[in-house]
Protein backbone atom coordinates (compact mmCIF):
# COMPACT_ATOMS: atom_id res chain seq x y z
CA UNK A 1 79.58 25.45 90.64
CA UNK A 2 80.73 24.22 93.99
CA UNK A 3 79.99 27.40 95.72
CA UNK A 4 76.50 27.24 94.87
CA UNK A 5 76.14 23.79 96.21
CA UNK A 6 77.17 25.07 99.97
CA UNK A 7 73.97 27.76 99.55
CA UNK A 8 71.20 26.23 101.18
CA UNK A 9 68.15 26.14 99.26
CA UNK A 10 65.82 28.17 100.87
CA UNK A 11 68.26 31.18 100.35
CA UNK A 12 67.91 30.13 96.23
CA UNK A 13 64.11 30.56 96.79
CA UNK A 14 62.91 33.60 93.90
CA UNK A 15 59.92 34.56 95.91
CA UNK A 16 61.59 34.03 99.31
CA UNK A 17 63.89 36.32 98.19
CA UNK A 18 61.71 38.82 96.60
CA UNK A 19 59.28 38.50 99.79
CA UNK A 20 62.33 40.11 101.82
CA UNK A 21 63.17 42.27 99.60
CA UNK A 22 59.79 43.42 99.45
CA UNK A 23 59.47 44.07 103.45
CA UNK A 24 62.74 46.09 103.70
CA UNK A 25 61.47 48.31 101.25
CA UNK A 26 58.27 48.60 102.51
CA UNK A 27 59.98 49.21 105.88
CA UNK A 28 62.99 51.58 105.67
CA UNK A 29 62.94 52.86 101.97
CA UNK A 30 59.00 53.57 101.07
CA UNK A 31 57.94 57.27 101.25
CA UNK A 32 55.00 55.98 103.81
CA UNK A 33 57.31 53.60 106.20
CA UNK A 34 56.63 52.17 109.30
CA UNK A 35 58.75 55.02 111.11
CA UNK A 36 56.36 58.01 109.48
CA UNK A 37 53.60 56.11 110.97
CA UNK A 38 55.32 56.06 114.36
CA UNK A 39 55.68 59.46 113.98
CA UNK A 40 51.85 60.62 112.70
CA UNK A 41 50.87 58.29 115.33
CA UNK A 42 52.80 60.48 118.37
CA UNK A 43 51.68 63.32 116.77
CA UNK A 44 47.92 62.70 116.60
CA UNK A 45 48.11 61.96 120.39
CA UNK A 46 49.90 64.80 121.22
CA UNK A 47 47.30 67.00 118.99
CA UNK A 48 44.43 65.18 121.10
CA UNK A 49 46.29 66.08 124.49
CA UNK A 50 46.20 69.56 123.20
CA UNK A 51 42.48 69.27 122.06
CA UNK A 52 41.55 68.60 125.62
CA UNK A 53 43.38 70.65 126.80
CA UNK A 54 41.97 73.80 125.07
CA UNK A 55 38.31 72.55 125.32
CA UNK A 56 38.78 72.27 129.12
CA UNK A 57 40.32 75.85 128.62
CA UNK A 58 37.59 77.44 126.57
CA UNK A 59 34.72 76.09 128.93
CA UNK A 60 36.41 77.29 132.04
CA UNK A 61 36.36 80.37 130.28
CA UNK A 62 32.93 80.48 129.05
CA UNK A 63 32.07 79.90 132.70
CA UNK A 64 34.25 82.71 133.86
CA UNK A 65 31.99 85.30 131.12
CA UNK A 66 28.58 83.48 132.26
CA UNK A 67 29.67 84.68 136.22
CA UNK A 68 30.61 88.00 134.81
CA UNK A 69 27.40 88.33 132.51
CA UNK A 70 25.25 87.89 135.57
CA UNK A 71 26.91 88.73 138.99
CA UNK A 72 28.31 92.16 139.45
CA UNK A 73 30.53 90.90 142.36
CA UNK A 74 32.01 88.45 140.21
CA UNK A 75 32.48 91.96 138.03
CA UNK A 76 34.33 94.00 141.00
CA UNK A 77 36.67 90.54 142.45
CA UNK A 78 37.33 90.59 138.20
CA UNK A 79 38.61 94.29 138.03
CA UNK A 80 40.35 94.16 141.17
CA UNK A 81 42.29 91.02 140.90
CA UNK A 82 43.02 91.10 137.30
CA UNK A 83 43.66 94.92 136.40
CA UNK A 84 44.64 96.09 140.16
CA UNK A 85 41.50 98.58 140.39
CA UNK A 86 40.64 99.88 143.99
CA UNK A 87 37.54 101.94 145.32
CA UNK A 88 38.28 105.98 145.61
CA UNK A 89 38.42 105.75 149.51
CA UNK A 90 40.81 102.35 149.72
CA UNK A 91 44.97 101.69 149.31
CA UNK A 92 46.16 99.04 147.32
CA UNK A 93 49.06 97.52 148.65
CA UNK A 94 50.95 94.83 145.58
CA UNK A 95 52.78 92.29 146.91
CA UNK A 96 55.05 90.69 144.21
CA UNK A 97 56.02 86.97 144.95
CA UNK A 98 59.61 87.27 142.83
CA UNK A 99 61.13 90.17 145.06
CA UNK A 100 64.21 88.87 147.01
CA UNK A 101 64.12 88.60 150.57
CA UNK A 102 67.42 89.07 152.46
């Protein structure tokens, strides 16, 4: 019984000892620990980054079909930039940017 005397007695405390048992459970062994809620939490802002990053996408866009809904130049810069058309009497000339200059 003389090793129990050199315990202090908070450390023979039932509920102090069931209180810390209690948080390291809660904190690395629970199915819904604090690190799952570090990672939900990183997720959800990455999922919002993405959010506005699509809704800043899809009203540029809606923009872009207004112009082309209502202004036939916006129709011919359209064709000609995006799908390389020309007019029957012009040359088109395509310049790629990745060609290697020596």
């Amino acid at each position: 019984m003389k090793f129990f005397a050199h315990i202090p007695f908070w450390l023979k405390n039932k509920y102090l000892l069931a209180g810390c048992f209690f948080i390291v459970w809660m904190v690395f062994f629970d199915p819904k620990d604090w690190g799952l809620a570090v990672d939900k939490s990183l997720k959800l802002k990455e999922l919002q980054k993405s959010e506005e990053h699509l809704t800043k996408t899809i009203k540029e866009t809606k923009e872009e079909l207004d112009q082309l809904k209502t202004n036939a130049q916006t129709i011919e810069k359209y064709a000609r930039e995006k799908y390389l058309m020309k007019k029957d009497n012009e040359d088109l000339f395509i310049m790629s940017a990745s060609a290697n200059i020596k």
